[in-house]
N, C-alpha and C. Protein backbone atom coordinates (compact mmCIF):
# COMPACT_ATOMS: atom_id res chain seq x y z
N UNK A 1 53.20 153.70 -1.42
CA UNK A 1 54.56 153.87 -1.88
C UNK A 1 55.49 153.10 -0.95
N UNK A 2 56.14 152.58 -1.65
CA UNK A 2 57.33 151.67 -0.69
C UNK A 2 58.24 151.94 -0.27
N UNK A 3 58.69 151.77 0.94
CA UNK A 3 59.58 152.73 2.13
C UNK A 3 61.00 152.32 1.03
N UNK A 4 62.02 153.32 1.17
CA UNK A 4 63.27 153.07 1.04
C UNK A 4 64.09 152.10 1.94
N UNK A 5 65.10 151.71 0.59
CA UNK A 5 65.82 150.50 1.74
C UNK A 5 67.20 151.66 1.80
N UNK A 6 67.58 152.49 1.17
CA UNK A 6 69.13 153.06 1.31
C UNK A 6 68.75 154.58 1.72
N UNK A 7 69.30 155.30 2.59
CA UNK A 7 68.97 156.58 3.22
C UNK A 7 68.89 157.18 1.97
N UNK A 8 68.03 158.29 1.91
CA UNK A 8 68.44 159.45 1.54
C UNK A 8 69.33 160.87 2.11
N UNK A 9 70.34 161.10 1.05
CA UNK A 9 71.51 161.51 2.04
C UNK A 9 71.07 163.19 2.57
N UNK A 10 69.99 163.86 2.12
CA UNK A 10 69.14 165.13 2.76
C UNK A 10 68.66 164.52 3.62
N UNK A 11 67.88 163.46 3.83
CA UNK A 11 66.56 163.14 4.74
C UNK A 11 67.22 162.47 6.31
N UNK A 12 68.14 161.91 5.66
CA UNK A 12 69.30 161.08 6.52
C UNK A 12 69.86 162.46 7.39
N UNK A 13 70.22 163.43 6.76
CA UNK A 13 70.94 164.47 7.69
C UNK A 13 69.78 165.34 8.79
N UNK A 14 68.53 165.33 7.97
CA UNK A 14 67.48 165.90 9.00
C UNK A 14 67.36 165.03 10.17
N UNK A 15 66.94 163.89 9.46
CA UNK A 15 66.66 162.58 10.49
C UNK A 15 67.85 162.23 11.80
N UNK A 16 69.08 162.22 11.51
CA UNK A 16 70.08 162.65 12.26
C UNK A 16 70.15 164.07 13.49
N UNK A 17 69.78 164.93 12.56
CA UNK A 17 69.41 166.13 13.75
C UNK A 17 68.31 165.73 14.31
N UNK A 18 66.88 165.30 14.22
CA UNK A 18 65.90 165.21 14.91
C UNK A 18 66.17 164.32 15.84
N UNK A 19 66.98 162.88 15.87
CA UNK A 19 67.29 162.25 16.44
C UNK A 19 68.06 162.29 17.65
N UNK A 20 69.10 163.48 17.20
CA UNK A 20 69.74 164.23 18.64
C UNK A 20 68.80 165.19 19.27
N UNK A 21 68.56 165.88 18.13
CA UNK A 21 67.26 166.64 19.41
C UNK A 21 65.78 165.66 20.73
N UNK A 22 65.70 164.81 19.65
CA UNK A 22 65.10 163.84 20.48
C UNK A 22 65.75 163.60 21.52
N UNK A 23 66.57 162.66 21.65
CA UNK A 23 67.42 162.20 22.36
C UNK A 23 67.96 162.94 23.29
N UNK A 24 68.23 164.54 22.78
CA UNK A 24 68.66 165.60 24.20
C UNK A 24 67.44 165.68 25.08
N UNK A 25 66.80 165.61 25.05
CA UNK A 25 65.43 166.21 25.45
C UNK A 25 64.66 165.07 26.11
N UNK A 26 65.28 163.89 25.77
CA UNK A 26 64.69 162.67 26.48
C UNK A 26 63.57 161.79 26.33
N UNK A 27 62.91 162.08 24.68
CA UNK A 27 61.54 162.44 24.31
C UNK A 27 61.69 160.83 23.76
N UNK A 28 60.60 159.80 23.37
CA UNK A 28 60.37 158.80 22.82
C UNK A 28 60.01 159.02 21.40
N UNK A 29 60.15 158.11 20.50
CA UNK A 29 59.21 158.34 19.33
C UNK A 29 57.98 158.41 19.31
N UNK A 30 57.25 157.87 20.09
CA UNK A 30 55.59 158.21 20.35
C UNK A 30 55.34 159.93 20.78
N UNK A 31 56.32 160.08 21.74
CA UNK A 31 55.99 161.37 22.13
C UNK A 31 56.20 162.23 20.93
N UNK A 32 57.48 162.15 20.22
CA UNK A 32 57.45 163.16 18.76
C UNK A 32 56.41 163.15 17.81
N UNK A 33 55.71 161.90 17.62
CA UNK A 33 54.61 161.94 16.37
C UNK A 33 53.46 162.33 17.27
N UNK A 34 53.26 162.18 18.53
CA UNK A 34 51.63 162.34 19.00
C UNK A 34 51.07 161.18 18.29
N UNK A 35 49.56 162.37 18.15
CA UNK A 35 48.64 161.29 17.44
C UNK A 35 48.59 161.65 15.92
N UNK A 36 49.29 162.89 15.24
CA UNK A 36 49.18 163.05 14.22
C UNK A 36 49.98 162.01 13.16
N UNK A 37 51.23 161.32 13.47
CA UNK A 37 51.77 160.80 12.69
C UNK A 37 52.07 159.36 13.26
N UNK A 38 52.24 157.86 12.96
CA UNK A 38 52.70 157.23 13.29
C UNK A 38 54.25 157.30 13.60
N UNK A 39 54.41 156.68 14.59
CA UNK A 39 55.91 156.58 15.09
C UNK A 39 57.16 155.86 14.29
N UNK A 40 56.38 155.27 13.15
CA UNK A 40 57.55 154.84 12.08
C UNK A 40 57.68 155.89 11.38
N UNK A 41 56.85 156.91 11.13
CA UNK A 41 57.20 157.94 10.32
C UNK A 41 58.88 158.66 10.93
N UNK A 42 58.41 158.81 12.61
CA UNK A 42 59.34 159.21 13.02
C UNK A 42 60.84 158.53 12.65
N UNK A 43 60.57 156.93 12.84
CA UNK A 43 61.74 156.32 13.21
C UNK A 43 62.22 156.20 12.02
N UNK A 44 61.42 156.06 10.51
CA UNK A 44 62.08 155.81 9.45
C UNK A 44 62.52 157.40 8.92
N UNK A 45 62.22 158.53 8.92
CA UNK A 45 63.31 159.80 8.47
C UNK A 45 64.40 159.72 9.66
N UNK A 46 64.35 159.39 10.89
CA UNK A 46 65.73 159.18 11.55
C UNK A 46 66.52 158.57 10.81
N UNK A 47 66.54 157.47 10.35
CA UNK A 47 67.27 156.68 9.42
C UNK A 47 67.47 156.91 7.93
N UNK A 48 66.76 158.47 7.25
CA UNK A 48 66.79 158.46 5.67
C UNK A 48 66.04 157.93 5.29
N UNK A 49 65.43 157.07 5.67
CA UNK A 49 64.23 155.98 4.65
C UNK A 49 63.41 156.83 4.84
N UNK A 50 62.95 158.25 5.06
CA UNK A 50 61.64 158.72 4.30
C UNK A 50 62.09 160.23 3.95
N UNK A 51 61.38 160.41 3.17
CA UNK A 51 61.89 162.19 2.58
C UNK A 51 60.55 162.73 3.05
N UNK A 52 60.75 163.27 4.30
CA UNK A 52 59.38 163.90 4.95
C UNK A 52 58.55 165.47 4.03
N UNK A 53 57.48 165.17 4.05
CA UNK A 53 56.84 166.29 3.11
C UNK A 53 56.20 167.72 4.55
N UNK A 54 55.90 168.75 3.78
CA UNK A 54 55.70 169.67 5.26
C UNK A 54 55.17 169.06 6.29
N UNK A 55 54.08 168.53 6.28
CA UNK A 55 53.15 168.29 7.13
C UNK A 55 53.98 167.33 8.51
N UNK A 56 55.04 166.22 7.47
CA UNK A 56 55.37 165.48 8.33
C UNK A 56 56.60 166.22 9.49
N UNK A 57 57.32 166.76 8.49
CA UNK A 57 58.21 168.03 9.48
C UNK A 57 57.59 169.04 10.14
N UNK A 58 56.65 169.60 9.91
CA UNK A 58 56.26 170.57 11.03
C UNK A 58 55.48 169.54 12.41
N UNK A 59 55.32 168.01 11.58
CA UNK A 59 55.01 167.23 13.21
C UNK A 59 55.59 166.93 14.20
N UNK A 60 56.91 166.83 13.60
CA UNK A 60 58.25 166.22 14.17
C UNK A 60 58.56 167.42 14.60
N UNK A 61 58.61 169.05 14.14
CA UNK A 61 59.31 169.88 14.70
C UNK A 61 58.32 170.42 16.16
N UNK A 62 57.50 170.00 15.54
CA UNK A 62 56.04 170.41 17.12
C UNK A 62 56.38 169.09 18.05
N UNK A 63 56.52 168.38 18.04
CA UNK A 63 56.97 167.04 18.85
C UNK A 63 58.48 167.65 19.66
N UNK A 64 59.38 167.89 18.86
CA UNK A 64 60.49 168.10 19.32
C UNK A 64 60.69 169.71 19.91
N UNK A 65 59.26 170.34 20.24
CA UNK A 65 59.72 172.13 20.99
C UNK A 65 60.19 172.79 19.86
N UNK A 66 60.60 172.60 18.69
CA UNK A 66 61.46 173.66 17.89
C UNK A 66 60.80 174.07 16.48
N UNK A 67 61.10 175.15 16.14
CA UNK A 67 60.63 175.05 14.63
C UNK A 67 61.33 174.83 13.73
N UNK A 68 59.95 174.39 12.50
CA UNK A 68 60.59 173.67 11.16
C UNK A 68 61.75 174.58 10.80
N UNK A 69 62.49 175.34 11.30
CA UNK A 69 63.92 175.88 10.56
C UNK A 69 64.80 175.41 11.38
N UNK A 70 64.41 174.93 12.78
CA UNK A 70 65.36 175.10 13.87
C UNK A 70 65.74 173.49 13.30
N UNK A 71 65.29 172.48 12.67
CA UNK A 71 65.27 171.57 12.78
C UNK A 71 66.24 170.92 10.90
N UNK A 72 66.07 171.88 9.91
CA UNK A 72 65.95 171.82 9.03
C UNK A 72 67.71 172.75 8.89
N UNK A 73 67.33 173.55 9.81
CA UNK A 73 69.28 174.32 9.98
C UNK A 73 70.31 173.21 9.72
N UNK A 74 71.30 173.89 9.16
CA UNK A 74 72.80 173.58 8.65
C UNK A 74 72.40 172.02 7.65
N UNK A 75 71.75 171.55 7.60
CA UNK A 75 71.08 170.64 6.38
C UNK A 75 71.91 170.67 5.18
């Protein structure tokens, strides 16, 4: 399936929070995906270009210390 070129404006607002949580915390994109997900997964829902399915959010929320609600809040 072919990545999006224009955010999605849900995925865009998660990707936005994960991005500050990243970023508070000091964490790289490698460190958020591990080995379970590639690091574009990460970098493209930062940006909206992906509409992450569970698996990919509960990776990102285990990467980032928090859980999938903590991450998915005010959305």
């Amino acid at each position: 399936m072919p990545r999006r070129t224009i955010p999605d404006p849900l995925a865009l607002k998660v990707g936005k929070k994960a991005a500050a949580l990243r970023e508070a915390k000091g964490l790289t994109l490698e460190q958020v995906a591990g080995t379970k997900i590639d690091k574009g997964h990460v970098s493209s829902l930062e940006r909206g270009l992906l509409v992450p399915n569970l698996h990919t959010l509960k990776v990102i929320a285990d990467g980032l210390g928090v859980t999938m609600s903590k991450l998915v809040e005010g959305c």
